[in-house]
PDB file of N, CA and C in Angstrom:
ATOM      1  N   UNK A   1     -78.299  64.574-112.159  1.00  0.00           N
ATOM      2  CA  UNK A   1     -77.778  65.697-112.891  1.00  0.00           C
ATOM      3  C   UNK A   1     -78.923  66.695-113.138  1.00  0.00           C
ATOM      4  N   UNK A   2     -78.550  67.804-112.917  1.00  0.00           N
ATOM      5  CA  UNK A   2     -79.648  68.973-113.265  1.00  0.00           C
ATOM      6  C   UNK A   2     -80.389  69.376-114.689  1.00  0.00           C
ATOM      7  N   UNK A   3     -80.999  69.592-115.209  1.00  0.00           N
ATOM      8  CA  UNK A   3     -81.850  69.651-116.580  1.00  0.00           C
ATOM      9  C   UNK A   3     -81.956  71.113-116.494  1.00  0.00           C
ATOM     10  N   UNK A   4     -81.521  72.123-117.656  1.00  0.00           N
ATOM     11  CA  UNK A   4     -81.657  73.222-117.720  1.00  0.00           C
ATOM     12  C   UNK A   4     -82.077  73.443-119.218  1.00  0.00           C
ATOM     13  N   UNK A   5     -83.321  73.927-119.434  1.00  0.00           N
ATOM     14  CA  UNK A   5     -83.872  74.120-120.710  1.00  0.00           C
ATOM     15  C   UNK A   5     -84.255  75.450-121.084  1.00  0.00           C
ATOM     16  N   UNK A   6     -83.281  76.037-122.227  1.00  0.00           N
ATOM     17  CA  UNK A   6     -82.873  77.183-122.818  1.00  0.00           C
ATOM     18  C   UNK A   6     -83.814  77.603-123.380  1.00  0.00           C
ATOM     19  N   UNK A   7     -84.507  79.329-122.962  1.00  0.00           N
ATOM     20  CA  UNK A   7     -85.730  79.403-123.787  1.00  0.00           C
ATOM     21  C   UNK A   7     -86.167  79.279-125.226  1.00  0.00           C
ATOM     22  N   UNK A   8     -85.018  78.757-125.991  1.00  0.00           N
ATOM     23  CA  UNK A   8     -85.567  78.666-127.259  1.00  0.00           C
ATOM     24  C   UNK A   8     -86.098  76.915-127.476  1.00  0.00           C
ATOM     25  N   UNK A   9     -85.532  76.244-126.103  1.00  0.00           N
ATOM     26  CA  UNK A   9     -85.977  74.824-126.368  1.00  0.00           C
ATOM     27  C   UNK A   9     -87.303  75.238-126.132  1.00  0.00           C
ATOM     28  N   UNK A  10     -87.981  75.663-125.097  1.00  0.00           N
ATOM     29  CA  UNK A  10     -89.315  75.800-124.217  1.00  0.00           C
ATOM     30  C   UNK A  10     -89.736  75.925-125.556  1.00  0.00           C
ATOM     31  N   UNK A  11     -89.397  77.228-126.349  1.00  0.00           N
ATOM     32  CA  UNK A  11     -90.350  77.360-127.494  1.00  0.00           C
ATOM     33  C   UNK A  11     -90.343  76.755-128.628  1.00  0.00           C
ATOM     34  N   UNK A  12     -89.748  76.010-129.082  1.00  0.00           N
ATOM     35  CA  UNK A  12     -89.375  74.557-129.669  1.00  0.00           C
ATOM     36  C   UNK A  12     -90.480  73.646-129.348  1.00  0.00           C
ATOM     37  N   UNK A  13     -90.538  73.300-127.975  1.00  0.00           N
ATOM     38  CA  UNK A  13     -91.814  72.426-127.180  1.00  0.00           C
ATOM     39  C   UNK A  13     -93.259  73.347-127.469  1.00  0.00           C
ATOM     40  N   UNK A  14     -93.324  74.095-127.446  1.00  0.00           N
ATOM     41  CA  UNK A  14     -94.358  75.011-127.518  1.00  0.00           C
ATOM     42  C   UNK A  14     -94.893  74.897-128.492  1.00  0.00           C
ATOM     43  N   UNK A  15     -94.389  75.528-129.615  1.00  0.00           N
ATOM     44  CA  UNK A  15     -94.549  75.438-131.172  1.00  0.00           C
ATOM     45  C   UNK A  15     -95.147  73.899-131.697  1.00  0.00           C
ATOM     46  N   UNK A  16     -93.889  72.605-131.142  1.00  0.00           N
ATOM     47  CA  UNK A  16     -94.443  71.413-131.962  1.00  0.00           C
ATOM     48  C   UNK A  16     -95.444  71.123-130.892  1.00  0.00           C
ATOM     49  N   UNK A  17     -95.819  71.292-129.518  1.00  0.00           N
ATOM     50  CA  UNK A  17     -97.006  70.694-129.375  1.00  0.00           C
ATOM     51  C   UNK A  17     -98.267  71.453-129.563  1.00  0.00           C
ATOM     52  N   UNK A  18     -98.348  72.963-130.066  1.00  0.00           N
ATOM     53  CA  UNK A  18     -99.749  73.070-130.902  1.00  0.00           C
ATOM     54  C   UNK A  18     -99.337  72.910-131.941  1.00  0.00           C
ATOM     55  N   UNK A  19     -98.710  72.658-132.607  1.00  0.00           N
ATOM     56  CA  UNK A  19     -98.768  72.100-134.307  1.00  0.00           C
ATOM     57  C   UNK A  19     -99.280  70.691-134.253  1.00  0.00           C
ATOM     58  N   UNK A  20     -99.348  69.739-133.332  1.00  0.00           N
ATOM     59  CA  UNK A  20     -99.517  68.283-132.840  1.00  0.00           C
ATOM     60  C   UNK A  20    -101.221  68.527-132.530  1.00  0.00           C
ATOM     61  N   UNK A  21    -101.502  69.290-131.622  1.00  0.00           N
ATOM     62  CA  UNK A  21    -102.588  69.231-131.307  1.00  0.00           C
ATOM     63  C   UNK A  21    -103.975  70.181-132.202  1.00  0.00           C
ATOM     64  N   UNK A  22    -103.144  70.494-133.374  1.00  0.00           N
ATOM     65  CA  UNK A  22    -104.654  71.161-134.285  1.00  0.00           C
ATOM     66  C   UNK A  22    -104.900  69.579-134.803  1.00  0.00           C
ATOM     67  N   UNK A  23    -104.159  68.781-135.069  1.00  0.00           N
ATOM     68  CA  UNK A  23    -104.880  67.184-135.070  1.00  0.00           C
ATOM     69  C   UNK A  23    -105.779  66.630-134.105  1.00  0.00           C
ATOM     70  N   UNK A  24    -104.795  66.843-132.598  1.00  0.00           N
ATOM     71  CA  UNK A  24    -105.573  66.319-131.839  1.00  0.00           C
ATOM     72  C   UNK A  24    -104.759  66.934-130.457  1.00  0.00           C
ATOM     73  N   UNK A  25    -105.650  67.192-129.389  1.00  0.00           N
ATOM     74  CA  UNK A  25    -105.394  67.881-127.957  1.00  0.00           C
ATOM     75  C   UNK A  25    -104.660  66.886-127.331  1.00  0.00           C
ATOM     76  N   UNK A  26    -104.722  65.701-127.592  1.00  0.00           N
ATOM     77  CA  UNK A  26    -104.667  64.518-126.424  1.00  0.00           C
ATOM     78  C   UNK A  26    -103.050  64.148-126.924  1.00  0.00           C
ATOM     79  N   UNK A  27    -102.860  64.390-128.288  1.00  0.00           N
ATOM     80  CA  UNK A  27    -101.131  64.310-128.819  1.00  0.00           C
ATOM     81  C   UNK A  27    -100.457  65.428-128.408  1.00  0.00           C
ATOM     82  N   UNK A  28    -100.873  66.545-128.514  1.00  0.00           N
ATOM     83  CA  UNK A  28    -100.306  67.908-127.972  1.00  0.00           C
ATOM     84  C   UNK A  28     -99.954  67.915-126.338  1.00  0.00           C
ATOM     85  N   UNK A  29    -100.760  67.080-125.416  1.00  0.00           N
ATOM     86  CA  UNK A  29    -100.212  67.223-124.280  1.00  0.00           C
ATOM     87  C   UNK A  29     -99.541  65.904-124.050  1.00  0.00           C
ATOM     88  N   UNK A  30     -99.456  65.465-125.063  1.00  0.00           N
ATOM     89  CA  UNK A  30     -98.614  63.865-124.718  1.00  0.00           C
ATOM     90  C   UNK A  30     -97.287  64.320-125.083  1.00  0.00           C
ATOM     91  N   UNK A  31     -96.890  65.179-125.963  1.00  0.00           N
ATOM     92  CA  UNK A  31     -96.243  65.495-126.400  1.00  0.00           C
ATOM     93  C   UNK A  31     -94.817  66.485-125.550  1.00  0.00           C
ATOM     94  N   UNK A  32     -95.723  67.359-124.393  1.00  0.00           N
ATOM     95  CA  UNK A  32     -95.374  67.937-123.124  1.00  0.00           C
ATOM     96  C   UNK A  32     -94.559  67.022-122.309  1.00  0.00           C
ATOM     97  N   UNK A  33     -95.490  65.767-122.107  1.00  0.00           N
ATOM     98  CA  UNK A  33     -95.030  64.633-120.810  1.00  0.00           C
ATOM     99  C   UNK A  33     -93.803  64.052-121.656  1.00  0.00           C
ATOM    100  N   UNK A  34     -94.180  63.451-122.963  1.00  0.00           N
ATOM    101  CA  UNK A  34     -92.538  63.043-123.693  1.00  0.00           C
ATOM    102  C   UNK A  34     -91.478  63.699-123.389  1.00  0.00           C
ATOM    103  N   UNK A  35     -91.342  65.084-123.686  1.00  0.00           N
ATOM    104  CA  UNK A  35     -90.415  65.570-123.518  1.00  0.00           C
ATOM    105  C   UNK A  35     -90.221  65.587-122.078  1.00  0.00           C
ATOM    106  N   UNK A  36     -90.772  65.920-121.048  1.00  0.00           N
ATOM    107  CA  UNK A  36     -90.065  65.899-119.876  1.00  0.00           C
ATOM    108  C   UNK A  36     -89.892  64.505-119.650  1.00  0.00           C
ATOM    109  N   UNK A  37     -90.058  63.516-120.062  1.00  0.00           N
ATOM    110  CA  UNK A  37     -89.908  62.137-119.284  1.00  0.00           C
ATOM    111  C   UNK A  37     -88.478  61.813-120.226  1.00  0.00           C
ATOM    112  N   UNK A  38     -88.105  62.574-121.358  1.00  0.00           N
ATOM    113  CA  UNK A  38     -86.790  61.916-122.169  1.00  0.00           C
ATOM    114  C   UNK A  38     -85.602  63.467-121.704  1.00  0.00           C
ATOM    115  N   UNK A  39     -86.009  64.047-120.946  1.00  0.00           N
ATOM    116  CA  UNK A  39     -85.241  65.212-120.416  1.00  0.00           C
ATOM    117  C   UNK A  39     -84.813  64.620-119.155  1.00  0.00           C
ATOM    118  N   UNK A  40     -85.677  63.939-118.267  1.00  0.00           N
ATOM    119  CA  UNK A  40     -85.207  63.016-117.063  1.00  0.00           C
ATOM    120  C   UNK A  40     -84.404  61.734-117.250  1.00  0.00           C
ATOM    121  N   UNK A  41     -84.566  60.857-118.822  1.00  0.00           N
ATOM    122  CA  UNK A  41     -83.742  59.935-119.219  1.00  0.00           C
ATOM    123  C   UNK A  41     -82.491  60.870-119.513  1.00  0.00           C
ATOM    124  N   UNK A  42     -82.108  61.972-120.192  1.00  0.00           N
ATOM    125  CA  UNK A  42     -80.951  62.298-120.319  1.00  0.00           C
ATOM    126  C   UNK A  42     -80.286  63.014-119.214  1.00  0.00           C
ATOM    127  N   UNK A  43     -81.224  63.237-117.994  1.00  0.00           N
ATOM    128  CA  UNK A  43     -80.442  63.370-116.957  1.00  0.00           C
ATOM    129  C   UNK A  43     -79.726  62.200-116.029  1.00  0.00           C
ATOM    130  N   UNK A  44     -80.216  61.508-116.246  1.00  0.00           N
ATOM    131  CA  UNK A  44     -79.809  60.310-116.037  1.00  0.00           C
ATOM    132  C   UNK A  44     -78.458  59.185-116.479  1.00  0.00           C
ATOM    133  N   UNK A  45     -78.530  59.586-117.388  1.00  0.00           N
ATOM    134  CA  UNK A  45     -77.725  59.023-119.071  1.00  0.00           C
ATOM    135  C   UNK A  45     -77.318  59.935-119.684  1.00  0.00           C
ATOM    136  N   UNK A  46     -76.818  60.850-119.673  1.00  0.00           N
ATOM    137  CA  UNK A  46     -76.507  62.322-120.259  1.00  0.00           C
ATOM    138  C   UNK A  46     -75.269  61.849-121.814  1.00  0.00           C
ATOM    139  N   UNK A  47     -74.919  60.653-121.515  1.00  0.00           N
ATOM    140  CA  UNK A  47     -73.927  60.286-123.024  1.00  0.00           C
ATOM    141  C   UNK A  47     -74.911  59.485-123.780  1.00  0.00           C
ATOM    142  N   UNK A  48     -76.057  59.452-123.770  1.00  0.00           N
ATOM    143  CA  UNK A  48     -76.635  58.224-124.425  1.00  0.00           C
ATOM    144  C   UNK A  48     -76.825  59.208-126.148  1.00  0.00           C
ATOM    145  N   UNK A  49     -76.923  60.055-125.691  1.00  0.00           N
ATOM    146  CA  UNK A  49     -77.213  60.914-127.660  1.00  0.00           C
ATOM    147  C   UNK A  49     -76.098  60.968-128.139  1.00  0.00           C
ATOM    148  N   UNK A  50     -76.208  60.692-129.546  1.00  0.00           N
ATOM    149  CA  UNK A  50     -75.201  61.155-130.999  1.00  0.00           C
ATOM    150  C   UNK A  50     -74.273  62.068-130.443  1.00  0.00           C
ATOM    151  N   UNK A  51     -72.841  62.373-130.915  1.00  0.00           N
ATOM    152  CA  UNK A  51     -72.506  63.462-130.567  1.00  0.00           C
ATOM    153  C   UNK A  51     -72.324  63.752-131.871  1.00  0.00           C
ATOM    154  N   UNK A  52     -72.368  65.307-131.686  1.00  0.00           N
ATOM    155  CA  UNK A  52     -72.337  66.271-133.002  1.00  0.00           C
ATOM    156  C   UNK A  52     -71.484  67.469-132.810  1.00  0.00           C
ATOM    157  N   UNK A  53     -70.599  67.536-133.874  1.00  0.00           N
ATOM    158  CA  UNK A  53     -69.908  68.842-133.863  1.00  0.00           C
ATOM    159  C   UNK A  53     -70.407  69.879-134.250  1.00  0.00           C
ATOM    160  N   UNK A  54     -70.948  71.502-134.029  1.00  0.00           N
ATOM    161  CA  UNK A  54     -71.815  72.197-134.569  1.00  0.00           C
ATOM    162  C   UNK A  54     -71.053  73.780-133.994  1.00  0.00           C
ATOM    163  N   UNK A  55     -70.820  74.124-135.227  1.00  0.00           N
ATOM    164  CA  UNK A  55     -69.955  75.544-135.038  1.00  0.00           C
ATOM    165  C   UNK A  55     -68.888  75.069-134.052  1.00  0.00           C
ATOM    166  N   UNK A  56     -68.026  74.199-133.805  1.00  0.00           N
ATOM    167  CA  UNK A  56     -66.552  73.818-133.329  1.00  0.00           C
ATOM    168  C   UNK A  56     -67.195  73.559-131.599  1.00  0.00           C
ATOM    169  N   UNK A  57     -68.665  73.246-131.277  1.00  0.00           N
ATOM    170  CA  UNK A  57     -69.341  73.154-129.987  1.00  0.00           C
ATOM    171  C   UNK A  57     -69.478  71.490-130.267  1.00  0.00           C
ATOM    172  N   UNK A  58     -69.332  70.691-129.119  1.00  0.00           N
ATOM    173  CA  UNK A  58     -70.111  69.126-128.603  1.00  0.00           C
ATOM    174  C   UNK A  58     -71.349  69.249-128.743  1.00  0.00           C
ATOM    175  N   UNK A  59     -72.631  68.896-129.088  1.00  0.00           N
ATOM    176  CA  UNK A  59     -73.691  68.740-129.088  1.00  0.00           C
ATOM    177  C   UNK A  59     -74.251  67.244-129.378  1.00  0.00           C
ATOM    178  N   UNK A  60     -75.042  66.822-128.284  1.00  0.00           N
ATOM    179  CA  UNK A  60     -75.513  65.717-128.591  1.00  0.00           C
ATOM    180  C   UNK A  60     -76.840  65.639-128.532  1.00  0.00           C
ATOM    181  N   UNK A  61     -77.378  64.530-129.718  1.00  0.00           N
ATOM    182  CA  UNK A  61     -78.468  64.582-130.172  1.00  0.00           C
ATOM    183  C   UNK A  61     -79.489  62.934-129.581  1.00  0.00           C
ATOM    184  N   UNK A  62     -80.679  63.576-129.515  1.00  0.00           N
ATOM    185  CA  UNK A  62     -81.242  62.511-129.367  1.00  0.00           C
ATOM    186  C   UNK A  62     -82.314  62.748-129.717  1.00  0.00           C
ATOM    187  N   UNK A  63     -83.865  61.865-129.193  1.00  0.00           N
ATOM    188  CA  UNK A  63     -85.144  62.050-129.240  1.00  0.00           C
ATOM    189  C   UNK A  63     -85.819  61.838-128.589  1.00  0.00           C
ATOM    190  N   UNK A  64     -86.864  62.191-129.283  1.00  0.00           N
ATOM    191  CA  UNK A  64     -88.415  62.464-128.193  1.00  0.00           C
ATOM    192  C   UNK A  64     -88.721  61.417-127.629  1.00  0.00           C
ATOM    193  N   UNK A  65     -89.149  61.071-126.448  1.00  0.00           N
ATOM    194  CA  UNK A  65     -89.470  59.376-126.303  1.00  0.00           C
ATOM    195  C   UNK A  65     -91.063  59.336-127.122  1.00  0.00           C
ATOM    196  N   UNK A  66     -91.419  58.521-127.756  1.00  0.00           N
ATOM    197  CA  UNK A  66     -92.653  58.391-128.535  1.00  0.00           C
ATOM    198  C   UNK A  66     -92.844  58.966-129.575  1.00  0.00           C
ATOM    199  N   UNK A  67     -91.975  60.310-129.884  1.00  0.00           N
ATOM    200  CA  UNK A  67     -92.022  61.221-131.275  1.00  0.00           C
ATOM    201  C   UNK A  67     -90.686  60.883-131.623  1.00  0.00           C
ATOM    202  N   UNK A  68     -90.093  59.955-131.968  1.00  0.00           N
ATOM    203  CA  UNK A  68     -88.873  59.787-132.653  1.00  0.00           C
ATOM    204  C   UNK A  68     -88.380  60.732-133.660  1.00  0.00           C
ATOM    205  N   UNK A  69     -89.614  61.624-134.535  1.00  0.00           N
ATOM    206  CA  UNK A  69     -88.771  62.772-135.097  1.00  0.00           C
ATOM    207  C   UNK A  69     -88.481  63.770-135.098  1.00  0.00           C
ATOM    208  N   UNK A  70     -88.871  63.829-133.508  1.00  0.00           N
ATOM    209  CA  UNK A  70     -88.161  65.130-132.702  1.00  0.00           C
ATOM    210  C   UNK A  70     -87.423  64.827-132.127  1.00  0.00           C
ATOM    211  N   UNK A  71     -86.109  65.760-132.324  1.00  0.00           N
ATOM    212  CA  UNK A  71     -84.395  65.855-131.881  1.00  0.00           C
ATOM    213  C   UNK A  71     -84.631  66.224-130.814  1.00  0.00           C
ATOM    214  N   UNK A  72     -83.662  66.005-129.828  1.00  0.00           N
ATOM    215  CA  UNK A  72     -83.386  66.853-128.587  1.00  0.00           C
ATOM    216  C   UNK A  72     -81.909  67.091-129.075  1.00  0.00           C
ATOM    217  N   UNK A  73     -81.303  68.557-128.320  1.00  0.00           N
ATOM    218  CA  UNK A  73     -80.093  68.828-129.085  1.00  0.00           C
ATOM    219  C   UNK A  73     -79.716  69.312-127.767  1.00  0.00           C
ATOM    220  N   UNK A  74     -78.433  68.971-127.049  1.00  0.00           N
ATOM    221  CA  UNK A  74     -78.193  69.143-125.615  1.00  0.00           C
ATOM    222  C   UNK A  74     -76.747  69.080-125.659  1.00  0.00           C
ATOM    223  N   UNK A  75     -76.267  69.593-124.081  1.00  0.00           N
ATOM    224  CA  UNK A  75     -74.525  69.800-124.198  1.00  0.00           C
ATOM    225  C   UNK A  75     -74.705  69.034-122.538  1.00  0.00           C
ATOM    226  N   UNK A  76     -73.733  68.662-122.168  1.00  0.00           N
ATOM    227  CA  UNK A  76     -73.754  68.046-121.163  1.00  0.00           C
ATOM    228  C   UNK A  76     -72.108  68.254-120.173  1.00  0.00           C
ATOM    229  N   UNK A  77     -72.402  68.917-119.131  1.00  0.00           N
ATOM    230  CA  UNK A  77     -70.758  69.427-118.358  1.00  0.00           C
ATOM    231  C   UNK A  77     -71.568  68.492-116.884  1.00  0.00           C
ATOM    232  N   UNK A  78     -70.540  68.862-116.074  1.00  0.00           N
ATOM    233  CA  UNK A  78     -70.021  67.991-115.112  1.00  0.00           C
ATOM    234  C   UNK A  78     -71.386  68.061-113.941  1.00  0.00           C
ATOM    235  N   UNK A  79     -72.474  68.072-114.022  1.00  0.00           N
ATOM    236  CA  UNK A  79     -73.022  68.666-113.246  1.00  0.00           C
ATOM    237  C   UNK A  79     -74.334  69.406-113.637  1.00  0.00           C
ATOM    238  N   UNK A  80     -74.691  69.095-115.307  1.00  0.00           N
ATOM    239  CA  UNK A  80     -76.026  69.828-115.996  1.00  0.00           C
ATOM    240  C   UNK A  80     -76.202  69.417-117.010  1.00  0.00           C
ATOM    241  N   UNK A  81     -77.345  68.962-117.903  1.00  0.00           N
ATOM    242  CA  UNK A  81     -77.323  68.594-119.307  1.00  0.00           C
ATOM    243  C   UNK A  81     -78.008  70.185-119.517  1.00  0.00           C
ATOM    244  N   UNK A  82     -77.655  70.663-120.379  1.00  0.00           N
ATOM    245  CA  UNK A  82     -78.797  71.995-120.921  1.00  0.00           C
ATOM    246  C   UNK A  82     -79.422  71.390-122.523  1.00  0.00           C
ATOM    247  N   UNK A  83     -80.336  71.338-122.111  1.00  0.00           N
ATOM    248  CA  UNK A  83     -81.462  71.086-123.305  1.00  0.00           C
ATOM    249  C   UNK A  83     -81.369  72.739-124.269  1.00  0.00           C
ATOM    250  N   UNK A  84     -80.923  72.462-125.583  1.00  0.00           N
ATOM    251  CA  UNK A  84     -80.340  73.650-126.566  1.00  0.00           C
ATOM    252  C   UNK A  84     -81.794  73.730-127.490  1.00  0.00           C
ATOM    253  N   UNK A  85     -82.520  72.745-127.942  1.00  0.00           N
ATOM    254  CA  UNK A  85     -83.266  72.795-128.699  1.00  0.00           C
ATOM    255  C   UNK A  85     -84.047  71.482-128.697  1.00  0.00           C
ATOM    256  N   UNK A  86     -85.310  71.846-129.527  1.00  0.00           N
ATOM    257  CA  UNK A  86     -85.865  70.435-129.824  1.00  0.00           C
ATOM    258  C   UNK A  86     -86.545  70.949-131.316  1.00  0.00           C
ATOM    259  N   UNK A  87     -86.593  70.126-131.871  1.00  0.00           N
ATOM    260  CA  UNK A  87     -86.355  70.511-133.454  1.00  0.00           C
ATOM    261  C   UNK A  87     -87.317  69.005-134.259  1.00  0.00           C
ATOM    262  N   UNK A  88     -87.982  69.020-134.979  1.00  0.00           N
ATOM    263  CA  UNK A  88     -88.329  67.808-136.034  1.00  0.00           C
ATOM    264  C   UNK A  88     -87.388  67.759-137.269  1.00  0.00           C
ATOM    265  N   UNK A  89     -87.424  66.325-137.098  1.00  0.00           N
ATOM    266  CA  UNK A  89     -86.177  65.957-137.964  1.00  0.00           C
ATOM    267  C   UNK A  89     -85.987  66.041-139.223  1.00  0.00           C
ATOM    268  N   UNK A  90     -87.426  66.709-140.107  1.00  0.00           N
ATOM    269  CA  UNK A  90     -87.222  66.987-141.277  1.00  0.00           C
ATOM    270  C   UNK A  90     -86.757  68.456-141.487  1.00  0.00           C
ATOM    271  N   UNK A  91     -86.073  69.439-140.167  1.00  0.00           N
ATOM    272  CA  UNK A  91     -85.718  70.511-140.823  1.00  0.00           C
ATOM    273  C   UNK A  91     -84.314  70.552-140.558  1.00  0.00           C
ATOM    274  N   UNK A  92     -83.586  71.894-141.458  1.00  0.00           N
ATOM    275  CA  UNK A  92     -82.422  71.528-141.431  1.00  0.00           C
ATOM    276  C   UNK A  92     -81.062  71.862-140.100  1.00  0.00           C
ATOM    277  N   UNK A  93     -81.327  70.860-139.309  1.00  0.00           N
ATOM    278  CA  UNK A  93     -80.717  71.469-137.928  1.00  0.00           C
ATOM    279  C   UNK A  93     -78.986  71.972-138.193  1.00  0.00           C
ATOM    280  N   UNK A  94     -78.657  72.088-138.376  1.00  0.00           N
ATOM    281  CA  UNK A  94     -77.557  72.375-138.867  1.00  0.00           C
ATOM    282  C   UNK A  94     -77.487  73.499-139.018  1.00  0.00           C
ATOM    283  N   UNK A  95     -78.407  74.332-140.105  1.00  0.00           N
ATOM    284  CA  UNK A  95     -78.232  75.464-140.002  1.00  0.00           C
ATOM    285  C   UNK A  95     -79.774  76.239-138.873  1.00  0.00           C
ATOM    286  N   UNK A  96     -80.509  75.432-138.013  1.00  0.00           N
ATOM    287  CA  UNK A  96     -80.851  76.031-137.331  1.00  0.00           C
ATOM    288  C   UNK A  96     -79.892  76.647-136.108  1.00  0.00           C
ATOM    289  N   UNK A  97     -78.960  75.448-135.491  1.00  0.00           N
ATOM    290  CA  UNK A  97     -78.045  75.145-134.152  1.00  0.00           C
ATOM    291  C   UNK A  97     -77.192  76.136-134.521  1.00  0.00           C
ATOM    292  N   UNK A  98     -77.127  76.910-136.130  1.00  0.00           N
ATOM    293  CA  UNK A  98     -76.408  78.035-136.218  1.00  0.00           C
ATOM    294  C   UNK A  98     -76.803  79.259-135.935  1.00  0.00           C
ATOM    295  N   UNK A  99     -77.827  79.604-135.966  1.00  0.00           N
ATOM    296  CA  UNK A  99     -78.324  80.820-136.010  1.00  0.00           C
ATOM    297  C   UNK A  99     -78.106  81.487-134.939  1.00  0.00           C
TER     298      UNK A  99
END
């Protein structure tokens, strides 16, 4: 299945891996490979996340492989998962997935 990641995910990835790496460089680019290696598990497995209802849309949720408290927030049709966001789990996605 094809992986299509919406520029606000890219910058989602962007954002938490220099916020990761003013700790440390070596988490910030680990952080890169997570996400693409749990973007290839949900191409793979595209039902394996939560499903979530969000503004009357399917959205299913999952995570980072190794950062468990980063969401992946994705829709999945016959033929593409699109990666919608990636988000840490202490903010309030709900009303981010609204905006």
């Amino acid at each position: 299945m094809r992986i299509f990641v919406t520029s606000l995910a890219r910058r989602d990835i962007t954002e938490a891996a220099s916020f990761l790496a003013q700790d440390s460089l070596e988490v910030g680019l680990r952080f890169f490979d997570a996400t693409e290696s749990s973007f290839e598990l949900l191409s793979s497995s595209p039902k394996i996340g939560r499903v979530l209802t969000i503004s009357g849309e399917e959205v299913r949720m999952w995570f980072v492989k190794g950062f468990p408290r980063y969401l992946i927030f994705y829709t999945e049709k016959s033929a593409e998962v699109k990666i919608v966001r990636v988000i840490h789990s202490a903010r309030d996605y709900n009303r981010v997935l609204t905006k």
